[in-house]
Protein backbone atom coordinates (compact mmCIF):
# COMPACT_ATOMS: atom_id res chain seq x y z
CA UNK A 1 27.81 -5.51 14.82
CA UNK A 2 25.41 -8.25 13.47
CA UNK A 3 25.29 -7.94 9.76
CA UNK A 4 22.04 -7.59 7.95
CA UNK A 5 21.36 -9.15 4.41
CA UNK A 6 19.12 -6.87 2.60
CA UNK A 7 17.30 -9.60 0.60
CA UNK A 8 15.52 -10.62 3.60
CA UNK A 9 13.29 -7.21 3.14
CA UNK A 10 11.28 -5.54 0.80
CA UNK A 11 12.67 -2.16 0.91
CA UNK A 12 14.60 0.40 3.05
CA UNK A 13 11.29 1.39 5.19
CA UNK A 14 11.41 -2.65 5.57
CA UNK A 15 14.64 -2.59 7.07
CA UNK A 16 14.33 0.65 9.04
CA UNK A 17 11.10 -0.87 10.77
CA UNK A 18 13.03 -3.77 11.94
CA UNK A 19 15.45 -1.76 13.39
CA UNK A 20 12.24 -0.11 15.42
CA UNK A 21 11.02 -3.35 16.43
CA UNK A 22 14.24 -5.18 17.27
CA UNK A 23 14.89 -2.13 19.62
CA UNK A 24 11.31 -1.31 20.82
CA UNK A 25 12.07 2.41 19.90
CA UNK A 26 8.98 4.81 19.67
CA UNK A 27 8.41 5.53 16.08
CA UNK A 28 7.83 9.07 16.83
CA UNK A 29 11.30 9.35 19.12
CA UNK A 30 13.52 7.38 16.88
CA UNK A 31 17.39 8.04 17.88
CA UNK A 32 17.93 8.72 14.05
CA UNK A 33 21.80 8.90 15.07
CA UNK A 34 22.08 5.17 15.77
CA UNK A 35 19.43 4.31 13.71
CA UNK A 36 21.62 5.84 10.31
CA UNK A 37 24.29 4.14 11.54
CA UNK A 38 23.26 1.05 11.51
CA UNK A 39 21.24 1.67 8.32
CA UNK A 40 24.41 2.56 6.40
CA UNK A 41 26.04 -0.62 7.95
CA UNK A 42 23.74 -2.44 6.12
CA UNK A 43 23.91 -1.02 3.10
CA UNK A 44 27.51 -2.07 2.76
CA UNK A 45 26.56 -5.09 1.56
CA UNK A 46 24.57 -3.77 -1.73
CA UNK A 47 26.68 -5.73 -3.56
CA UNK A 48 23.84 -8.61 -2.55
CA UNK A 49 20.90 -6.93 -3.98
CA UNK A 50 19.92 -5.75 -7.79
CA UNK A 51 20.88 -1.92 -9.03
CA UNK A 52 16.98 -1.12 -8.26
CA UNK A 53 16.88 -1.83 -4.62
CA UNK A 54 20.21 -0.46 -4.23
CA UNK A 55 19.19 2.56 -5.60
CA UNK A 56 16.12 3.26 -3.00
CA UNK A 57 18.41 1.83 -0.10
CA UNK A 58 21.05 4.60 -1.12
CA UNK A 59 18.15 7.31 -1.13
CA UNK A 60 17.12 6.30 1.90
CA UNK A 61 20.76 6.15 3.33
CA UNK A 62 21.01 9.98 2.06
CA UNK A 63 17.88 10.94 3.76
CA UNK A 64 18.84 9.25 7.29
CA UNK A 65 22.34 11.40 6.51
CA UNK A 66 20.53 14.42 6.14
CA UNK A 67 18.20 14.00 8.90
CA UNK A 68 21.37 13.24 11.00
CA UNK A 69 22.80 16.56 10.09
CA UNK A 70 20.11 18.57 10.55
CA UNK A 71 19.25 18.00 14.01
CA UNK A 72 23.18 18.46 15.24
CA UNK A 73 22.40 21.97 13.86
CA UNK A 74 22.42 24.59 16.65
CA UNK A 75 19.40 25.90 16.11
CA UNK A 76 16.47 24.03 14.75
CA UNK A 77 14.31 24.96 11.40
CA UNK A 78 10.91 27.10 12.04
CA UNK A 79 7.74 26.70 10.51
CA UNK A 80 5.69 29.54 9.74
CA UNK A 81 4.11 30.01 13.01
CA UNK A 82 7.63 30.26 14.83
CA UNK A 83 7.43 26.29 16.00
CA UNK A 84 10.36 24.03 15.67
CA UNK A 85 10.70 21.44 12.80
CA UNK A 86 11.78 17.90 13.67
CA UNK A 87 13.81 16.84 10.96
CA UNK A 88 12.79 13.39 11.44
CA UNK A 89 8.60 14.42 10.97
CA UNK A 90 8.85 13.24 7.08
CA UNK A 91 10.62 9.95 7.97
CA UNK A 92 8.16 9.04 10.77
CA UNK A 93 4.93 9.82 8.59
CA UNK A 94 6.48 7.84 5.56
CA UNK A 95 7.23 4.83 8.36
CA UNK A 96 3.96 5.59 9.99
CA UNK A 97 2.39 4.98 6.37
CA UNK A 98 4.03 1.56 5.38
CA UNK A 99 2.99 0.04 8.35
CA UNK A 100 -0.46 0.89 7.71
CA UNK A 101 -1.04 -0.51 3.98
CA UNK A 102 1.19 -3.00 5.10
CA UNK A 103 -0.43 -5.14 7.83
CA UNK A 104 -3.96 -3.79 5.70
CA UNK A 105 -2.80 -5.58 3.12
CA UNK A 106 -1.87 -8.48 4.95
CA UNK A 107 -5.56 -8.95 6.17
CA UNK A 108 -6.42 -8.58 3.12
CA UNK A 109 -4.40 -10.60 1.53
CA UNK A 110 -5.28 -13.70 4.09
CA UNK A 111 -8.88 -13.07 3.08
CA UNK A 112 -8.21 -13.47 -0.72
CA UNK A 113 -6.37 -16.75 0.18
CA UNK A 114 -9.53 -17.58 2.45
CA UNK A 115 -11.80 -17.23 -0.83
CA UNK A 116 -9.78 -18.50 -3.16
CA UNK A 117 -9.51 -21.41 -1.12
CA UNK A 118 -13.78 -21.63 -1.39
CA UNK A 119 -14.14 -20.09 -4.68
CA UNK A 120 -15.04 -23.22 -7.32
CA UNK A 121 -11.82 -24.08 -9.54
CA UNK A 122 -13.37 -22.87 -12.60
CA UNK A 123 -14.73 -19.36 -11.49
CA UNK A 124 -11.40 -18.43 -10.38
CA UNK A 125 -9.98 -19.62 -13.57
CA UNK A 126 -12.42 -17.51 -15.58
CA UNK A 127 -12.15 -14.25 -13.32
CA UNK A 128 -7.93 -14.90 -13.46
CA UNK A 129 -8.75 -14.55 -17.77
CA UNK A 130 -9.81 -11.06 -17.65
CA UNK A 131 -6.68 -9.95 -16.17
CA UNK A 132 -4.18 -11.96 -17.99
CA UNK A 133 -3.61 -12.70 -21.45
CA UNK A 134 -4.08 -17.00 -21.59
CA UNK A 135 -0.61 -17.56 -22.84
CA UNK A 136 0.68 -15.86 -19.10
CA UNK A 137 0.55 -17.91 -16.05
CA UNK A 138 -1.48 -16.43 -13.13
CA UNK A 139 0.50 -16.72 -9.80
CA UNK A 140 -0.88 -17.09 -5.90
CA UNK A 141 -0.39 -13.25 -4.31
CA UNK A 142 1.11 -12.04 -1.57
CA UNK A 143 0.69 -9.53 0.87
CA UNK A 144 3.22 -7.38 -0.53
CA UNK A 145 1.86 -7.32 -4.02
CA UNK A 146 -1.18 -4.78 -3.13
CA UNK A 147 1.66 -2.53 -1.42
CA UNK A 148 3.64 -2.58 -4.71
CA UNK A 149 0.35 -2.09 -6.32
CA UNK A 150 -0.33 0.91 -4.56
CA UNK A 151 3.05 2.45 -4.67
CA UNK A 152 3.24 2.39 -8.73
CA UNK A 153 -0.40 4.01 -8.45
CA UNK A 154 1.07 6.63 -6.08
CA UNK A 155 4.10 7.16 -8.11
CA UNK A 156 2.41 7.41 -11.94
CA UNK A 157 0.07 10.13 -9.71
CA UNK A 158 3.08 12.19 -8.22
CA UNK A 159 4.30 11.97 -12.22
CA UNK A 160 1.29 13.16 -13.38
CA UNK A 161 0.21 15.51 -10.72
CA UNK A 162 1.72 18.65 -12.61
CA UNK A 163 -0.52 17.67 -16.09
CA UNK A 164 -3.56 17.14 -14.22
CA UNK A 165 -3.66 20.02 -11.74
CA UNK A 166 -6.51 22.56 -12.88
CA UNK A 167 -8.18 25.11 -10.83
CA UNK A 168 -8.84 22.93 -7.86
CA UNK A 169 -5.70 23.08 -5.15
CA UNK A 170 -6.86 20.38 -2.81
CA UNK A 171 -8.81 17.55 -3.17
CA UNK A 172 -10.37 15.52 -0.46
CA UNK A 173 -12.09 12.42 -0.82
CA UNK A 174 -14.60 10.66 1.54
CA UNK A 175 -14.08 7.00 2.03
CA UNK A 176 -17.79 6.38 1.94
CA UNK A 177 -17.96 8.27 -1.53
CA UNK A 178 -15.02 6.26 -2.54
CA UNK A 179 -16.89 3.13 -2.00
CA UNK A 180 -20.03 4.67 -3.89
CA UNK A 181 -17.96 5.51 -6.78
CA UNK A 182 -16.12 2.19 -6.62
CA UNK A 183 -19.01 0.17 -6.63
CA UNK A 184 -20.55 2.20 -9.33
CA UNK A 185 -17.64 2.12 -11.87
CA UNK A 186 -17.63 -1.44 -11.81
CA UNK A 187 -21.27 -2.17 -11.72
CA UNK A 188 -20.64 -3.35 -15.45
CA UNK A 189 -17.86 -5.09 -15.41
CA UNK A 190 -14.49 -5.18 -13.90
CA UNK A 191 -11.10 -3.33 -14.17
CA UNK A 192 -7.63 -3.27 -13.15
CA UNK A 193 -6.84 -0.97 -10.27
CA UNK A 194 -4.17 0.91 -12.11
CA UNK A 195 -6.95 1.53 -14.65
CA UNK A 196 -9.16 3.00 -11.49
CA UNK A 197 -6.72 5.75 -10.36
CA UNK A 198 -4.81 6.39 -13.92
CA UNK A 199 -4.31 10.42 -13.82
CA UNK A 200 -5.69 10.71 -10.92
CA UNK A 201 -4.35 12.67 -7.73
CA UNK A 202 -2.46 10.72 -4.87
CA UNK A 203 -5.51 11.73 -2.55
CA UNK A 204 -7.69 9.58 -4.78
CA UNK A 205 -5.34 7.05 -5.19
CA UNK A 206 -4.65 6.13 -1.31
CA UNK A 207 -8.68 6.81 -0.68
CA UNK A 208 -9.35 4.32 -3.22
CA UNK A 209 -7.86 1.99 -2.21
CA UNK A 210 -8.50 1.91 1.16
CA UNK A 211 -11.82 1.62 -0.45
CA UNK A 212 -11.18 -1.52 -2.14
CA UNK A 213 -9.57 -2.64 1.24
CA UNK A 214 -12.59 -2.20 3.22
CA UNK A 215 -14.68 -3.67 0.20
CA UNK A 216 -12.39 -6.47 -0.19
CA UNK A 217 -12.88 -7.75 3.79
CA UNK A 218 -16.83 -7.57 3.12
CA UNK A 219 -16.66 -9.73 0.60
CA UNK A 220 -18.30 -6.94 -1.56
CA UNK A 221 -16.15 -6.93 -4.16
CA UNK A 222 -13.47 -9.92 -5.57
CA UNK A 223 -9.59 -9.56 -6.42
CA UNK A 224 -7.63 -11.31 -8.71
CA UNK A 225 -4.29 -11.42 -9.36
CA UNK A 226 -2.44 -12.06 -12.80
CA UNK A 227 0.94 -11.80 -14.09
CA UNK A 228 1.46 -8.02 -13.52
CA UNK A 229 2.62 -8.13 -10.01
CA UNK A 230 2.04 -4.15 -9.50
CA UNK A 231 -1.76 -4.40 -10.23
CA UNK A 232 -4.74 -6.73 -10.02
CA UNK A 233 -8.20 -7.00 -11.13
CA UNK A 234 -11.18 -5.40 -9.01
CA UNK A 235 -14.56 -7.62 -10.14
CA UNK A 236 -17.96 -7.12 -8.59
CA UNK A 237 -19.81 -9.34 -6.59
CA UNK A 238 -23.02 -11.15 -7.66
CA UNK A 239 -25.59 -9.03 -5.67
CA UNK A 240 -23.45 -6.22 -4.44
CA UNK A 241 -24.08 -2.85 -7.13
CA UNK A 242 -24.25 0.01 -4.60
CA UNK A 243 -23.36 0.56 -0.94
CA UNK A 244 -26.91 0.15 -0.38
CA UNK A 245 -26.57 -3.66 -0.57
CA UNK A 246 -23.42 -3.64 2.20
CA UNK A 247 -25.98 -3.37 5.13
CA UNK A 248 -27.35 -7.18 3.67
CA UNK A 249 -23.51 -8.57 3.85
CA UNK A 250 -22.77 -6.69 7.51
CA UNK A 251 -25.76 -8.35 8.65
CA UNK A 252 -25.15 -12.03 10.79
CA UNK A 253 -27.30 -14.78 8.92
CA UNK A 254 -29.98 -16.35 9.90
CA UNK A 255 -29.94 -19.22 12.56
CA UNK A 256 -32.00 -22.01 11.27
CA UNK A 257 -34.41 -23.79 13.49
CA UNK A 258 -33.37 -27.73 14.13
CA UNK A 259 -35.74 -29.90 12.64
């Protein structure tokens, strides 16, 4: 069996999607038997990695065992309504996830590297400033710095979720409210995204930022990256202060006559 280092990926859902792709399996069929196989093959060689990422390949590695076990069960969980449970529904919705923030944030993140590329020396300079402290050194992102962004927002929310939970069971969010409020909050001024969502409820979290996503490839709002590399700054946009001035930016400019 080919033998996998793990430092070629950024996690265990890294690693399980290659498996996908290498074998062109159907993310919602996936033969979790030779797939958690394979998986714990891998993670033979932990001795590679740091104690962190071992630690969330051996969760994983548990799950995929579990999984494994439960559909060689004779008979299969039910839900309430009498239907069968696939086992593997939590695994392929958690998959299903990463690959959406991921390639997200890897538009995203070409875009930043499209404006900082345009953006005048200085200006970035200053907007870098606000985020980190001058004596830190400010570093070029990449595509998997929003995702780590993102999952320390979604993790400090699961933490929280118990001291924050009043009357209200469920929240949804709107992405066009999102935008709204997002726009709004940093009419004055910007702030770091992990300021943004702080006690907030995973729901708000992943709606915001798709938000800033969205925002982000309009060119209605600027990002900038500093030291920390789970957050970055959100700044406004000269010209942009409510979702009322997006219909100017979606609009294609005018072609001037030749003289």
């Amino acid at each position: 069996m080919h033998r996998v280092q793990l430092d070629q990926f950024e996690g265990p859902l890294d690693l399980l999607l290659f498996f996908i792709r290498r074998d062109e399996i159907d993310v919602h069929d996936i033969p979790i038997a030779r797939i958690a196989d394979e998986f714990l093959e891998a993670v033979r060689v932990l001795e590679h990695v740091d104690l962190d990422a071992a630690a969330d390949f051996i969760y994983t590695a548990a799950l995929l065992i579990q999984i494994k076990a439960r559909m060689l069960m004779p008979r299969p969980e039910l839900d309430d309504e009498g239907e069968p449970i696939d086992p593997r529904r939590e695994l392929v919705e958690r998959l299903i996830e990463y690959v959406r923030y991921k390639e997200a944030a890897g538009v995203l993140a070409g875009r930043f590297e499209a404006r900082q590329r345009l953006r005048p020396r200085g200006q970035a300079a200053d907007e870098r400033e606000a985020l980190a402290p001058a004596t830190e050194v400010t570093y070029r992102a990449t595509v998997f710095d929003l995702v780590k962004a993102l999952g320390k927002a979604i993790e400090r929310a699961a933490t929280e979720a118990e001291e924050i939970r009043h009357a209200i069971e469920r929240e949804s969010f709107a992405l066009d409210v999102q935008r709204a409020w997002l726009l709004g909050r940093i009419r004055g001024g910007g702030a770091s995204f992990q300021a943004l969502v702080a006690r907030r409820s995973k729901a708000f979290v992943i709606v915001t930022f798709l938000a800033v996503l969205d925002l982000a490839q309009r060119q209605a709002i600027s990002l900038v990256f500093g030291l920390d590399p789970q957050d970055f700054a959100v700044e406004p946009v000269p010209g942009v202060d409510s979702v009322d001035d997006l219909a100017l930016l979606d609009e294609d400019p005018p072609i001037s006559a030749a003289a």
